[in-house]
PDB file of N, CA and C in Angstrom:
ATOM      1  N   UNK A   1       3.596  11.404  -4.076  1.00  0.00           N
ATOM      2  CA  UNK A   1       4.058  10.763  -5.288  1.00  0.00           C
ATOM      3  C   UNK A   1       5.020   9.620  -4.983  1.00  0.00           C
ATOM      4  N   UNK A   2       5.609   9.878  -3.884  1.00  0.00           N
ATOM      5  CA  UNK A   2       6.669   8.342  -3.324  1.00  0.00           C
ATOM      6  C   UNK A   2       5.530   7.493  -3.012  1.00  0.00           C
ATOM      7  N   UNK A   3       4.831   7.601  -2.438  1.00  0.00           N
ATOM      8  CA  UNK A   3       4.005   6.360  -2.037  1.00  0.00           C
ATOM      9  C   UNK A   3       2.953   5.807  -3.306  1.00  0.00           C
ATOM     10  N   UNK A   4       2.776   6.475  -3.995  1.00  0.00           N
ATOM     11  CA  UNK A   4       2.276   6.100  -5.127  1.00  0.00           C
ATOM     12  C   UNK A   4       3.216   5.184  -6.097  1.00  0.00           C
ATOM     13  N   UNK A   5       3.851   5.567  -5.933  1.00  0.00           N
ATOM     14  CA  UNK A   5       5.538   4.789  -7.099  1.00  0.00           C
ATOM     15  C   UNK A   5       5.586   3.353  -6.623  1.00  0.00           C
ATOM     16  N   UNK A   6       5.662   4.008  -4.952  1.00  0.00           N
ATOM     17  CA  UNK A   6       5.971   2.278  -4.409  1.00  0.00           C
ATOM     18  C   UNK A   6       5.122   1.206  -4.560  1.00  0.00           C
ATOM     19  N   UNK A   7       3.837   1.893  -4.270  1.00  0.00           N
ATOM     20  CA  UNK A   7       2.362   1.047  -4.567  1.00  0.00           C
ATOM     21  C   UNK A   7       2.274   0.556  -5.803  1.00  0.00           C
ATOM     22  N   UNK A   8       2.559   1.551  -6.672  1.00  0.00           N
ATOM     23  CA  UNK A   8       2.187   1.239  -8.712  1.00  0.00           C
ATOM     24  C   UNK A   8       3.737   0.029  -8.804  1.00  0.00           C
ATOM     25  N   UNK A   9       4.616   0.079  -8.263  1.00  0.00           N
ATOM     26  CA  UNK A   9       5.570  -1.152  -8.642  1.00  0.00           C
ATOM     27  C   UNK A   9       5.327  -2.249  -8.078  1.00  0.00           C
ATOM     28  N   UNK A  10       4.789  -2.016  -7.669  1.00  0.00           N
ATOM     29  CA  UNK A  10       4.422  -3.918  -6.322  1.00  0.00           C
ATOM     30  C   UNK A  10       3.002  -3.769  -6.951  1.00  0.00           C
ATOM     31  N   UNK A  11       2.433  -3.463  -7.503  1.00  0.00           N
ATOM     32  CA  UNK A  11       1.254  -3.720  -7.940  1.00  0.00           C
ATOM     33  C   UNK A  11      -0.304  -3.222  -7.454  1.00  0.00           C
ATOM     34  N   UNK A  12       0.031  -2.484  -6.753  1.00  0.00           N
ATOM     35  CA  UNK A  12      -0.902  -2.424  -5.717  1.00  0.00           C
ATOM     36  C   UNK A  12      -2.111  -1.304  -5.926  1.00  0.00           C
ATOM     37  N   UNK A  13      -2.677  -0.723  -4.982  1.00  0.00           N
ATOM     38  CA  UNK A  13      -3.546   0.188  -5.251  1.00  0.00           C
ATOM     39  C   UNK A  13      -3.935   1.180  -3.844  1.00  0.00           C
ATOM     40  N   UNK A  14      -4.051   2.105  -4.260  1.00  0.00           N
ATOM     41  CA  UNK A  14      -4.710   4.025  -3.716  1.00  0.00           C
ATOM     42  C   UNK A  14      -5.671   4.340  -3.538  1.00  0.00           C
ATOM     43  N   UNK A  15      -6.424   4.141  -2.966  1.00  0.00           N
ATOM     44  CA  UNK A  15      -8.101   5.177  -2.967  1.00  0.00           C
ATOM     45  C   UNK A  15      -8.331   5.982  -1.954  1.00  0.00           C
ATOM     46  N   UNK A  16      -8.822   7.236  -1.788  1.00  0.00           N
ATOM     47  CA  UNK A  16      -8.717   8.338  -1.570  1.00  0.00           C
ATOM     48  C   UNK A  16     -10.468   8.122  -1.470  1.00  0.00           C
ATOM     49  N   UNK A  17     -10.457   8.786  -0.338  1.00  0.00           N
ATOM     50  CA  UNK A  17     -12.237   9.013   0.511  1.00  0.00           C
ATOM     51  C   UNK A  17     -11.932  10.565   0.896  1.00  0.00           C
ATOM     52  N   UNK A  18     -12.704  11.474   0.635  1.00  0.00           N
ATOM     53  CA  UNK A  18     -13.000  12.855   1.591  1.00  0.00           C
ATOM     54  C   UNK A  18     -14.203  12.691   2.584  1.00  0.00           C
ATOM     55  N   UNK A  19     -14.008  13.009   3.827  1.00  0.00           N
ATOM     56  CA  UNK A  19     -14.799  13.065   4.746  1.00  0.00           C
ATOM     57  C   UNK A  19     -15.644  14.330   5.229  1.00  0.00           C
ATOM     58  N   UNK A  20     -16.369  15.067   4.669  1.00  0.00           N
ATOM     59  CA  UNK A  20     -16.844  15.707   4.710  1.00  0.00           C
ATOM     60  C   UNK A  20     -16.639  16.265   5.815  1.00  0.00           C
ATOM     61  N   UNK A  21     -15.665  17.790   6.483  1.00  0.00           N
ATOM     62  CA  UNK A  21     -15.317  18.228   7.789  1.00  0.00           C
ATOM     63  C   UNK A  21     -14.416  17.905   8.663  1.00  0.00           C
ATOM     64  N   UNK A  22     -13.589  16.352   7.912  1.00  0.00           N
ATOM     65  CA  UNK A  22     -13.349  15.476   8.835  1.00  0.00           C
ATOM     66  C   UNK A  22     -11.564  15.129   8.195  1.00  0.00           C
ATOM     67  N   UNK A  23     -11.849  15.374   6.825  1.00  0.00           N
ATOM     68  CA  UNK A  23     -10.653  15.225   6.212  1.00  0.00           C
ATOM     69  C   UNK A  23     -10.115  14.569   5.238  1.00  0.00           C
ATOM     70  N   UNK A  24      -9.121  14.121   5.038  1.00  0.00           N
ATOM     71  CA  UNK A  24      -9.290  12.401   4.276  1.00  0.00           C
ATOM     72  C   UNK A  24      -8.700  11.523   4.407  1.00  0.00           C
ATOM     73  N   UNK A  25      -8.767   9.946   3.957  1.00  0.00           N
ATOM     74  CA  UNK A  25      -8.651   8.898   4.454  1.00  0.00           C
ATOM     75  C   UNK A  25      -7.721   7.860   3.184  1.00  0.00           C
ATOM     76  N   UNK A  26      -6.661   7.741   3.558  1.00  0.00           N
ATOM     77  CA  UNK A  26      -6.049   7.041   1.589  1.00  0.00           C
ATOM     78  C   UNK A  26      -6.461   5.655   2.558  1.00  0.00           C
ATOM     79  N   UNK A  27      -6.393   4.733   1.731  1.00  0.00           N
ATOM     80  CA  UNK A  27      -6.545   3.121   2.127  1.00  0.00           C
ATOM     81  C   UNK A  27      -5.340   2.659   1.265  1.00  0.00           C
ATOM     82  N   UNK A  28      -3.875   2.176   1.368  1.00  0.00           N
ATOM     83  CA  UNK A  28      -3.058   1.267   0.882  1.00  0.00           C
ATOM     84  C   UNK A  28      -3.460   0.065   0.257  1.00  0.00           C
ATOM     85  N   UNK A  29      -3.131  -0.351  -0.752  1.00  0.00           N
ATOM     86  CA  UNK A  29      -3.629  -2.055  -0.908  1.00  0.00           C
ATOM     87  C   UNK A  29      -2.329  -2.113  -1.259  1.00  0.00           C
ATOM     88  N   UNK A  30      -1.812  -3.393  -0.800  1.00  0.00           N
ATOM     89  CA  UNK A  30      -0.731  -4.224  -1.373  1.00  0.00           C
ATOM     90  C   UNK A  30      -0.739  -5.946  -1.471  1.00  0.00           C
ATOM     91  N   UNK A  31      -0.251  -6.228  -2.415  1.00  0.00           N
ATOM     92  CA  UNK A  31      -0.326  -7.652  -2.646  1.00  0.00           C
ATOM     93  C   UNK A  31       0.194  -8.863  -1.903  1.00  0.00           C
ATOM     94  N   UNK A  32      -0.052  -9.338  -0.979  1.00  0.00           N
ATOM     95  CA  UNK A  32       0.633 -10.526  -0.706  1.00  0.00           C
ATOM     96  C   UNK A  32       1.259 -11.192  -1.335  1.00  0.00           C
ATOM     97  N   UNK A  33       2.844 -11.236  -0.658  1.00  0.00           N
ATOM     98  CA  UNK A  33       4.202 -12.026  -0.988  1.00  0.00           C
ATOM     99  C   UNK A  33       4.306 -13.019  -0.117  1.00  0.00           C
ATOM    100  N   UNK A  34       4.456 -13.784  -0.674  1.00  0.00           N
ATOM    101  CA  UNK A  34       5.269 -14.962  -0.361  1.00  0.00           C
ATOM    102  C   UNK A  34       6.261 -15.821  -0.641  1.00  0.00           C
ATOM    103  N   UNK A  35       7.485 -15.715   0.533  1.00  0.00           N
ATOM    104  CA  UNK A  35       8.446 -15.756   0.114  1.00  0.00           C
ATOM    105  C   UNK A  35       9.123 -17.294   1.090  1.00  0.00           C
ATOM    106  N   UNK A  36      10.121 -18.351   0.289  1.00  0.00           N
ATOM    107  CA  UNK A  36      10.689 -19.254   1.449  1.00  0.00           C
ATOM    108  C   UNK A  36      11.211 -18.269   2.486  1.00  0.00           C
ATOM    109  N   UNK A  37      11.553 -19.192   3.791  1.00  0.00           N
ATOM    110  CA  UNK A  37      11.870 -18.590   5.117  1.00  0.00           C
ATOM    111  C   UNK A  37      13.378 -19.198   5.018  1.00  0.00           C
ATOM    112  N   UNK A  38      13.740 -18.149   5.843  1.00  0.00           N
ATOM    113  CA  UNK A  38      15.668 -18.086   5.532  1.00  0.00           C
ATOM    114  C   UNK A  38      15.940 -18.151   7.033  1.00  0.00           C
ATOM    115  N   UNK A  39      16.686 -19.907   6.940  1.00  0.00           N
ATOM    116  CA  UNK A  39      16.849 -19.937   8.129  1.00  0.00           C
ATOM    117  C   UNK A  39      18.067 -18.690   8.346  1.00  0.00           C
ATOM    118  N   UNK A  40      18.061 -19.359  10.347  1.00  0.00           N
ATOM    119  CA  UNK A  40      19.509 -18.073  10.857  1.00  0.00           C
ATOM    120  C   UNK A  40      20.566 -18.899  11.425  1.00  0.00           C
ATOM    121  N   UNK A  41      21.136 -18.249  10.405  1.00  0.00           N
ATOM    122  CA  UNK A  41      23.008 -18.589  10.748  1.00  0.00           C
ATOM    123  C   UNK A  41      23.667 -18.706  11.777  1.00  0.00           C
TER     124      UNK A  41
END
């Protein structure tokens, strides 16, 4: 349920595969950010 929260606020998405014997497999999606680059001090 934490990783779901984090995913559903950034927008993102969950899918869930069962592998028959083998187990299962979530796949993460998250959205590409892009952000300016901060120079160093």
């Amino acid at each position: 349920s934490v990783v779901y929260g984090i995913v559903r606020k950034h927008n993102g998405a969950i899918r869930a595969e069962n592998l028959k014997g083998r187990g299962a497999v979530f796949h993460v999606f998250l959205p590409i950010f892009e952000c300016e680059s901060i120079e160093a001090m």
